[in-house]
N, C-alpha and C. Protein backbone atom coordinates (compact mmCIF):
# COMPACT_ATOMS: atom_id res chain seq x y z
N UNK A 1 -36.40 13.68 -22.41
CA UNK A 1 -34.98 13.40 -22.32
C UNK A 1 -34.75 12.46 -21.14
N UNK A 2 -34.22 11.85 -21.33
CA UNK A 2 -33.50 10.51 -20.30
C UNK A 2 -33.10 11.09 -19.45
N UNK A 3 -32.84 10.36 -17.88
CA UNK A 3 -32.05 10.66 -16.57
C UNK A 3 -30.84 10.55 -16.74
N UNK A 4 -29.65 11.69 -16.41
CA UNK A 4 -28.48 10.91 -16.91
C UNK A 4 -27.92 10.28 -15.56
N UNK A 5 -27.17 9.29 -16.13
CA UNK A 5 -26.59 8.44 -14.94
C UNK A 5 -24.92 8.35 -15.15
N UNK A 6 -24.42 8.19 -14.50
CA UNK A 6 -22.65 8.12 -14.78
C UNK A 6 -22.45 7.23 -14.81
N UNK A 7 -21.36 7.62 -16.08
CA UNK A 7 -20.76 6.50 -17.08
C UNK A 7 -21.00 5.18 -16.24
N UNK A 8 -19.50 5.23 -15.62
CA UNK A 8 -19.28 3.65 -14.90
C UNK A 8 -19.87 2.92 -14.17
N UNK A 9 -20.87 3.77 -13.44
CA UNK A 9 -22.28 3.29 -12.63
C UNK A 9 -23.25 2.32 -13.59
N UNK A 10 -23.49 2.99 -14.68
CA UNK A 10 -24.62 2.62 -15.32
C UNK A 10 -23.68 1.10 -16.30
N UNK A 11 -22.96 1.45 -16.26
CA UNK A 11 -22.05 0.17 -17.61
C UNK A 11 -22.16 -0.88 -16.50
N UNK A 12 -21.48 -0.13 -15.24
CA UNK A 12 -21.31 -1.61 -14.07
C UNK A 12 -22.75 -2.84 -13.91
N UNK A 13 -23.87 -1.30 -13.42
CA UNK A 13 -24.78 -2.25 -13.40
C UNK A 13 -25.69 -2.99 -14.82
N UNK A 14 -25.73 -2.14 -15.87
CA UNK A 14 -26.52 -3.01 -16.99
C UNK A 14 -25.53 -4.11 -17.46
N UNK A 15 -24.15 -3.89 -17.81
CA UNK A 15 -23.70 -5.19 -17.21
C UNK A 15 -22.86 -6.11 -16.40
N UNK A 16 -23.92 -5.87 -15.26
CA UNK A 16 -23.85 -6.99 -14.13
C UNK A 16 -22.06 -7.32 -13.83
N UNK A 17 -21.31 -6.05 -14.08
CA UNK A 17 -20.00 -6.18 -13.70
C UNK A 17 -19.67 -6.31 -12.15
N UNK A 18 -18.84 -6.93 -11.70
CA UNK A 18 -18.24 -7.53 -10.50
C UNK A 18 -17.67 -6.37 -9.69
N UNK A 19 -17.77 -6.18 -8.55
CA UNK A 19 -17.22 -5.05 -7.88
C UNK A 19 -15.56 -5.24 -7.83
N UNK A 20 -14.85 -4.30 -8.34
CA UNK A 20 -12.73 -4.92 -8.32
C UNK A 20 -12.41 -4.26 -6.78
N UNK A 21 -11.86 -4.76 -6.26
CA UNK A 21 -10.59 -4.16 -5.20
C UNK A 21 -9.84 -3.46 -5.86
N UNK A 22 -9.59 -2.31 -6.10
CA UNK A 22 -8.52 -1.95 -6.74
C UNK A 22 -7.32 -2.21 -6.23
N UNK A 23 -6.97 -2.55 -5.03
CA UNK A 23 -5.41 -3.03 -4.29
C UNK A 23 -5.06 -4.07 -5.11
N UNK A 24 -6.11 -4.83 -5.45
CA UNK A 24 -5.61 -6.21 -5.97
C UNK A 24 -5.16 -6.08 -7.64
N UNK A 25 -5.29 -4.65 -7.85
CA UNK A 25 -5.55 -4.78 -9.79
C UNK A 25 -3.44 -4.33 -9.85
N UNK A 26 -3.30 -4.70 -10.83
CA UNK A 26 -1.85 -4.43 -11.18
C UNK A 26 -1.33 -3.21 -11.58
N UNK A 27 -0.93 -2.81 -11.41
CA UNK A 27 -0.53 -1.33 -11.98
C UNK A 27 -0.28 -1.26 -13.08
N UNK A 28 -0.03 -2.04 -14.10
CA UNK A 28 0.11 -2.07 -15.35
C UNK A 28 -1.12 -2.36 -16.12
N UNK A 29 -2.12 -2.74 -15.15
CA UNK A 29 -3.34 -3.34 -15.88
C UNK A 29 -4.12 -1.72 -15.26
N UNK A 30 -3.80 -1.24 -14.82
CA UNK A 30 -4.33 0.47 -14.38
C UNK A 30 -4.26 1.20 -15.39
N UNK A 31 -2.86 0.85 -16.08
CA UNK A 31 -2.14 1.75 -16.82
C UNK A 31 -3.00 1.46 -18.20
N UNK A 32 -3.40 0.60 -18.34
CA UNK A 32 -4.02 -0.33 -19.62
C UNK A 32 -5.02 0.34 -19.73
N UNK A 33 -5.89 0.73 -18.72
CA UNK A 33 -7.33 1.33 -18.91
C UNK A 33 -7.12 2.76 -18.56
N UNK A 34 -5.90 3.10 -17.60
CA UNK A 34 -5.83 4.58 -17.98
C UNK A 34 -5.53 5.21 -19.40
N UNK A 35 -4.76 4.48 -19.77
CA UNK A 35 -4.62 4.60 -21.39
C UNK A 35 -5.37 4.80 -22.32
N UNK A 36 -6.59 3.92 -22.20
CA UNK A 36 -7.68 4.16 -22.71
C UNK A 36 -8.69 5.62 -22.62
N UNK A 37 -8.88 5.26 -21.08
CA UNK A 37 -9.29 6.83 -20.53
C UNK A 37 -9.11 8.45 -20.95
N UNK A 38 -7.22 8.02 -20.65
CA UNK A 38 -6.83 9.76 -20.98
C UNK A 38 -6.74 10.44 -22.78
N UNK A 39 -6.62 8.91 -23.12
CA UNK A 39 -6.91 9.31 -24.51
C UNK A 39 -8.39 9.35 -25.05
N UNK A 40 -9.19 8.90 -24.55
CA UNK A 40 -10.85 9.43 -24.27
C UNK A 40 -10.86 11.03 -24.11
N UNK A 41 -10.09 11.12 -23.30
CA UNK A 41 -10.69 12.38 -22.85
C UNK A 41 -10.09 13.70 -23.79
N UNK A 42 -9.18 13.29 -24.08
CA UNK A 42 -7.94 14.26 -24.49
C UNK A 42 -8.75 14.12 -26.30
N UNK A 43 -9.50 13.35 -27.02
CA UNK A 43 -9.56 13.37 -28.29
C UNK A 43 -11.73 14.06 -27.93
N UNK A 44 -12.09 13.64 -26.65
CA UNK A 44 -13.41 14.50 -26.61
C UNK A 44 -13.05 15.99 -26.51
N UNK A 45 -12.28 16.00 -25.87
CA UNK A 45 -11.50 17.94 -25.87
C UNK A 45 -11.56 18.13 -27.48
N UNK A 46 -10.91 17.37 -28.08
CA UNK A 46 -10.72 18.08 -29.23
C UNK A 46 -11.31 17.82 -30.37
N UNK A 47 -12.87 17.32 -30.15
CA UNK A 47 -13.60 17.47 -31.10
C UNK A 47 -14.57 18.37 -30.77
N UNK A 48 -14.75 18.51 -29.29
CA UNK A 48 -15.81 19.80 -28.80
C UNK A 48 -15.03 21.12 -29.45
N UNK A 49 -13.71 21.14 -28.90
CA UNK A 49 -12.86 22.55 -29.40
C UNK A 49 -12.82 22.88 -30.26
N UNK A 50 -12.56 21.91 -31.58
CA UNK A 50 -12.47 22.33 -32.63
C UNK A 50 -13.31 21.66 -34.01
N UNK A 51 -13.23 22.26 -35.33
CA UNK A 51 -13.16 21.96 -36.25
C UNK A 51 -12.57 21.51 -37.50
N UNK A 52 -11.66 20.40 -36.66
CA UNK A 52 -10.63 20.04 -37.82
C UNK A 52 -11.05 18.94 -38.13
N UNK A 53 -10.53 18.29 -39.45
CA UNK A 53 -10.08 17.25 -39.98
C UNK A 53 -9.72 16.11 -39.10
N UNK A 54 -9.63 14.75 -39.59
CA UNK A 54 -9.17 13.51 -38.49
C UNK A 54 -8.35 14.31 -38.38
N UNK A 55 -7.12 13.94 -39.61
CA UNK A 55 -5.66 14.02 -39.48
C UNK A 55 -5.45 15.16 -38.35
N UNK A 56 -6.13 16.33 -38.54
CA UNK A 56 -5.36 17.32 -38.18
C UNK A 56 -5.88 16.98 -36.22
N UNK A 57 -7.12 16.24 -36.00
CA UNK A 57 -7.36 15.73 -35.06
C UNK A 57 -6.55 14.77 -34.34
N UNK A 58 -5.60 13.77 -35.12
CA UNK A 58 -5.10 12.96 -35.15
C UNK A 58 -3.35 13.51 -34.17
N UNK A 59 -3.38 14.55 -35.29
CA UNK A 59 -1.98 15.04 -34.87
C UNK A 59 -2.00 15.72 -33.32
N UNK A 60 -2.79 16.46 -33.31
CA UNK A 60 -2.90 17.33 -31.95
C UNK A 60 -3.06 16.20 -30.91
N UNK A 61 -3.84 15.36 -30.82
CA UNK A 61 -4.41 14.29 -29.87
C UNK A 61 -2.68 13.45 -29.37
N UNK A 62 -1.91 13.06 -30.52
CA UNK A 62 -0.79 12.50 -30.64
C UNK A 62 -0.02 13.12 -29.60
N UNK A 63 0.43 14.97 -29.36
CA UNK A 63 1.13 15.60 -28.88
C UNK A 63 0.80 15.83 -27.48
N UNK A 64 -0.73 15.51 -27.52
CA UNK A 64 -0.76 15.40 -26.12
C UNK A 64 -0.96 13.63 -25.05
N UNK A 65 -0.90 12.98 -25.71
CA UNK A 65 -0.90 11.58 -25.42
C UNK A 65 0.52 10.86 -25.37
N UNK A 66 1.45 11.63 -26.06
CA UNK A 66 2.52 11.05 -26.12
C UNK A 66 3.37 10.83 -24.65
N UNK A 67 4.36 9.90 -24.45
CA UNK A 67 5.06 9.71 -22.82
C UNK A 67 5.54 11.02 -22.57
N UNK A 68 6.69 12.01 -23.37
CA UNK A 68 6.82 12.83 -23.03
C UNK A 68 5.97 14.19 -22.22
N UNK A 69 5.25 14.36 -22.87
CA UNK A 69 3.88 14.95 -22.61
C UNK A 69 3.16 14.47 -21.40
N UNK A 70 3.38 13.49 -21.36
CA UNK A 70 2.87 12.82 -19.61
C UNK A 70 3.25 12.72 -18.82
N UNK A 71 4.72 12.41 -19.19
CA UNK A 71 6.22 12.57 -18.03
C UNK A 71 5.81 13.62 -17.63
N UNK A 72 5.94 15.13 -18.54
CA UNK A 72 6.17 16.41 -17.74
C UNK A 72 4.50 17.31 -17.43
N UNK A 73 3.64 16.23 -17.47
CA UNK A 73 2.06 15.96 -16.74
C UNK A 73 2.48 15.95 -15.63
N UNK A 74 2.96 14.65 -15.16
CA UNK A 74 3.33 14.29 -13.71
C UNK A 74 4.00 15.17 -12.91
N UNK A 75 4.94 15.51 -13.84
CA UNK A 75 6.16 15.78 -12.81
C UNK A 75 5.95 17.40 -12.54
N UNK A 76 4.61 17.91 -12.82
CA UNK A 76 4.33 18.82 -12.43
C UNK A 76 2.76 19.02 -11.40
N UNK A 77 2.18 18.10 -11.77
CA UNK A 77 1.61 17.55 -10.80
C UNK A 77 1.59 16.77 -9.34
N UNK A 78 3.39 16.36 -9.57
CA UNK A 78 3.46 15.41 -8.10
C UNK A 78 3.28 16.18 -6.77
N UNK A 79 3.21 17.47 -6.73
CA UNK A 79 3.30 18.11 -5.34
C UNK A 79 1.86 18.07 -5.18
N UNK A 80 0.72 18.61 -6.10
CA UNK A 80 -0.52 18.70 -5.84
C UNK A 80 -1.35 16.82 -5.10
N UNK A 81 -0.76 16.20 -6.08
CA UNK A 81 -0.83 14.13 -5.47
C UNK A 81 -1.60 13.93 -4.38
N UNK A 82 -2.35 13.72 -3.55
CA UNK A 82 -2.69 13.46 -2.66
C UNK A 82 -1.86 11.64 -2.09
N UNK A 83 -1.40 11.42 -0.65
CA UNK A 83 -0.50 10.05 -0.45
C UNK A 83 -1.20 8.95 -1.41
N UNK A 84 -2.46 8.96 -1.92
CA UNK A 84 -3.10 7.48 -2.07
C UNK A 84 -2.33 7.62 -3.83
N UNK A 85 -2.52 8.78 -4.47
CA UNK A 85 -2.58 8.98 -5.68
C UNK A 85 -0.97 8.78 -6.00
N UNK A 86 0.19 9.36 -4.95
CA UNK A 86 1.11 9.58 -5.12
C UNK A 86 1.75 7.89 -5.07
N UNK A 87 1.23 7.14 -4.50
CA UNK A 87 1.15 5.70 -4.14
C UNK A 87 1.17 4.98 -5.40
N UNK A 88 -0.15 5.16 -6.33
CA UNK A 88 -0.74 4.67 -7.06
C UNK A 88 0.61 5.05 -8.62
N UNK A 89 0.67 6.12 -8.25
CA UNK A 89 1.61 7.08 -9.33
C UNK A 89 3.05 6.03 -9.61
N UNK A 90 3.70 6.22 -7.85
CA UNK A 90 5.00 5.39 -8.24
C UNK A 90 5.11 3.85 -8.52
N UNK A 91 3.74 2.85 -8.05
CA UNK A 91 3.40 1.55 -8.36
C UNK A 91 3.53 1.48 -9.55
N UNK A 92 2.62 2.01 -10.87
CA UNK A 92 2.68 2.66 -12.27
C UNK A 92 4.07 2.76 -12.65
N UNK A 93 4.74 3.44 -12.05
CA UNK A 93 6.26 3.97 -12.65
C UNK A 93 7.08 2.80 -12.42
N UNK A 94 7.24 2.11 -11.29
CA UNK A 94 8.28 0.80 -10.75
C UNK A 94 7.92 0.05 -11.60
N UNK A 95 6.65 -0.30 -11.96
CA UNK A 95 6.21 -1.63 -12.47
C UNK A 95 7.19 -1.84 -13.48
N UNK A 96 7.13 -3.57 -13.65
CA UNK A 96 8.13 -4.03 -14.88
C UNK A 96 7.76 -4.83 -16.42
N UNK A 97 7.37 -3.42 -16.87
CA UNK A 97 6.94 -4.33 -18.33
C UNK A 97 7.51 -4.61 -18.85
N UNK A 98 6.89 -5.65 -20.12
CA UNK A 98 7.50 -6.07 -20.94
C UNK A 98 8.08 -4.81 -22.45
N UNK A 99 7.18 -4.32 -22.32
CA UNK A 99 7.35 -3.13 -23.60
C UNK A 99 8.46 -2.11 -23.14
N UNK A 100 8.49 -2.29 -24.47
CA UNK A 100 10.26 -0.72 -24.50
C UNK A 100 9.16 0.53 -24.53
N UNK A 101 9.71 1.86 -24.95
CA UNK A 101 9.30 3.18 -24.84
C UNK A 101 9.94 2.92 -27.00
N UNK A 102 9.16 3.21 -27.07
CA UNK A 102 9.50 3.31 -28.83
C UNK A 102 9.82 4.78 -29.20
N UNK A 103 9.28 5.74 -28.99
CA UNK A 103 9.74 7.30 -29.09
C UNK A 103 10.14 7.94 -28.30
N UNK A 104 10.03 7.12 -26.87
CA UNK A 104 10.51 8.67 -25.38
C UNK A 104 11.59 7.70 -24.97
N UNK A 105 11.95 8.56 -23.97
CA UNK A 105 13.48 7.67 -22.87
C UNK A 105 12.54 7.17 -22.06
N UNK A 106 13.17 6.18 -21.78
CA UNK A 106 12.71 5.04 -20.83
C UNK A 106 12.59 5.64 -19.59
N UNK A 107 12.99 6.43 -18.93
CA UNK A 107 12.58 7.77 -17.83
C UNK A 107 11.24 8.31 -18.09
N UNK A 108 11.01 8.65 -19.32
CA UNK A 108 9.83 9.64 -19.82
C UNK A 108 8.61 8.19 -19.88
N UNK A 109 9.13 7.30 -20.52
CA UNK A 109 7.93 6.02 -20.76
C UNK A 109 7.62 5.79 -18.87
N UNK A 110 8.41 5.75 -17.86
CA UNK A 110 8.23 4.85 -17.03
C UNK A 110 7.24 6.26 -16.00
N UNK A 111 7.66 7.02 -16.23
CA UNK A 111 6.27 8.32 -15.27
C UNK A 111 5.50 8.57 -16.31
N UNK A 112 5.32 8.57 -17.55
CA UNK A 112 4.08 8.48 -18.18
C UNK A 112 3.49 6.80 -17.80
N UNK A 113 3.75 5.84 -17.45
CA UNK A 113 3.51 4.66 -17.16
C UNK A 113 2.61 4.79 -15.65
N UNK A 114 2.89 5.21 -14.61
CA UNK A 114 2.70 5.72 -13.48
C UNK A 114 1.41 7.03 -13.93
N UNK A 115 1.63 7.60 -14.67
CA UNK A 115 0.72 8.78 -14.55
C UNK A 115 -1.07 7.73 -15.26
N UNK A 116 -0.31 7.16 -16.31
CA UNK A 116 -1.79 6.09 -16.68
C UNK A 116 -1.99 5.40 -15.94
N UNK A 117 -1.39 4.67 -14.93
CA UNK A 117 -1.71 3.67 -14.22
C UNK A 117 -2.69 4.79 -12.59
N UNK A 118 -2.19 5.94 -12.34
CA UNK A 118 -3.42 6.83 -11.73
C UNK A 118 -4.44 7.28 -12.72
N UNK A 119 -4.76 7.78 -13.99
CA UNK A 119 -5.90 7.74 -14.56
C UNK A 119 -6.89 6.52 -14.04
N UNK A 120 -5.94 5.30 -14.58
CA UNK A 120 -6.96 4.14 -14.86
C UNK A 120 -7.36 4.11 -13.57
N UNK A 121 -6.22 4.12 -12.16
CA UNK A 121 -7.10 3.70 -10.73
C UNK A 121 -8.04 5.16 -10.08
N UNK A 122 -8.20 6.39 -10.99
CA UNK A 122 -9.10 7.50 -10.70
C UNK A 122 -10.43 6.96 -11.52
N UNK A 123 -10.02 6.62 -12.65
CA UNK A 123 -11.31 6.33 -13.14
C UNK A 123 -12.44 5.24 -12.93
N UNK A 124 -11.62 3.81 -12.37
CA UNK A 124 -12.00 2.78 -12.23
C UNK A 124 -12.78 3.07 -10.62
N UNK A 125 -12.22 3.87 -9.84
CA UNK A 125 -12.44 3.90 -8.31
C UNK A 125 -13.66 5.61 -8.53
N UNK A 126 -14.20 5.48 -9.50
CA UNK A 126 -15.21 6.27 -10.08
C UNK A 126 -15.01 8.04 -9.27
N UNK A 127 -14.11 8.38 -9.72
CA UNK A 127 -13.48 9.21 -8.99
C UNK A 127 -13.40 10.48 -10.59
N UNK A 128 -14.06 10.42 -11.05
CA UNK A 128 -13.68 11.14 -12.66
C UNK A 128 -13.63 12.98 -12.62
N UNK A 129 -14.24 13.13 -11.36
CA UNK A 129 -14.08 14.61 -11.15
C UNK A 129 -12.33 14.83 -11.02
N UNK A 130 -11.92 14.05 -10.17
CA UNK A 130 -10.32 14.37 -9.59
C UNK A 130 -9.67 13.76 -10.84
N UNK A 131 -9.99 13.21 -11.73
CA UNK A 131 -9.24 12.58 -13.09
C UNK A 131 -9.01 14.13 -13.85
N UNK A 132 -10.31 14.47 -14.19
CA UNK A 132 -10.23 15.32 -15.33
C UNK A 132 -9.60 16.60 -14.68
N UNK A 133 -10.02 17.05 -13.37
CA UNK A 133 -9.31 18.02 -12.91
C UNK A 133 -7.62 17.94 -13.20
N UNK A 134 -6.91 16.92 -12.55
CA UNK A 134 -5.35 16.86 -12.45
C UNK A 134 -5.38 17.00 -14.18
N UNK A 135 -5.91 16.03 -15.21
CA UNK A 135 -5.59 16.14 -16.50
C UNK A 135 -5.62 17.85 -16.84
N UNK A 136 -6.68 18.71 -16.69
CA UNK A 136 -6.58 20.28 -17.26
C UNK A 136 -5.77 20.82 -16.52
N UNK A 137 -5.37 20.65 -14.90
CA UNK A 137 -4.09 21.34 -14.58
C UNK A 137 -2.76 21.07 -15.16
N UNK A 138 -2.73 19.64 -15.42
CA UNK A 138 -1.77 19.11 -15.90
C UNK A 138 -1.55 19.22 -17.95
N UNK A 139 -2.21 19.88 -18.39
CA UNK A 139 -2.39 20.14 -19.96
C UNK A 139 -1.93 21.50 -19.90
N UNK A 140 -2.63 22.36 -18.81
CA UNK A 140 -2.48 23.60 -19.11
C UNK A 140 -1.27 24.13 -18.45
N UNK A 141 -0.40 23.32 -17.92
CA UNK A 141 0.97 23.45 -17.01
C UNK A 141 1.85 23.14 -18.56
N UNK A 142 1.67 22.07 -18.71
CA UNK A 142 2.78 21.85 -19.95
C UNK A 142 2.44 22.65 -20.95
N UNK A 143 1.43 22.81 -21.58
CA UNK A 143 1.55 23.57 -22.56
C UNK A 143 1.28 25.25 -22.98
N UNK A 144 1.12 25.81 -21.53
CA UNK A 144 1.49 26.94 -21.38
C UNK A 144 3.38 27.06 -21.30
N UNK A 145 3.56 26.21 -20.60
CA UNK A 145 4.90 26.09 -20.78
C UNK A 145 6.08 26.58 -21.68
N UNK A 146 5.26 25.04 -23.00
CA UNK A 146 5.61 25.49 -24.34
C UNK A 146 5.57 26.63 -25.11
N UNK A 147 4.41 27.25 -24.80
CA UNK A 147 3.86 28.36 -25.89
C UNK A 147 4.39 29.68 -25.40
N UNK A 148 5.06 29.45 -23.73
CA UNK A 148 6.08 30.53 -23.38
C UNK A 148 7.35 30.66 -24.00
């Protein structure tokens, strides 16, 4: 069996990727690859967990990826934040995109905006322990919530 090496270590160096500043990356371009990320993570949860169908894979993954669902991620997470994260969080949220919120209020799109834009700068700044941690406190806050 192979040595394992982590993820972003091993992609960086086989290919020969450039070291980023993250100060210099945009918060919307954070948000771009946190996006990517949390929905990585959130659809590996739920093919280890379970045995469903896409669809029925499809749907669950949806409810937890959606802005709403991330809004009230954050906003239960902001006390735990550490200053750099809490930084990173409201850069994410201020930023001014071009895109509307198509299903949430533009409140709910703009801290789910902020909450991806800290994925992407936890994950990129190879930090994936403190990613996935805030994500299961932050899953199991909201949706214990709900199921109360």
């Amino acid at each position: 069996m192979g040595e394992s090496v982590e993820f972003l270590t091993y992609l960086d160096e086989r290919l020969q990727l450039p070291e980023t500043d993250l100060r210099e990356v945009s918060p919307l371009v954070l948000a771009y690859i946190g996006d990517a990320v949390y929905e990585l993570v959130i659809r590996t949860m739920l093919v280890k967990t379970s045995h469903a169908q896409v669809e029925q894979l499809h749907k669950r993954a949806s409810i937890r990826v959606k802005a709403g669902t991330q809004s009230a991620m954050i906003q239960h997470l902001q006390p735990s934040l550490t200053e750099e994260e809490e930084r990173i969080y409201k850069r994410g949220r201020n930023a001014k995109s071009h895109t509307k919120a198509k299903n949430a209020a533009m409140s709910d799109y703009r801290r789910a905006t902020g909450f991806e834009a800290l994925m992407g700068y936890l994950y990129l700044k190879k930090d994936t322990a403190r990613m996935i941690d805030l994500i299961e406190e932050g899953l199991t806050a909201v949706f214990s919530e709900k199921e109360a």
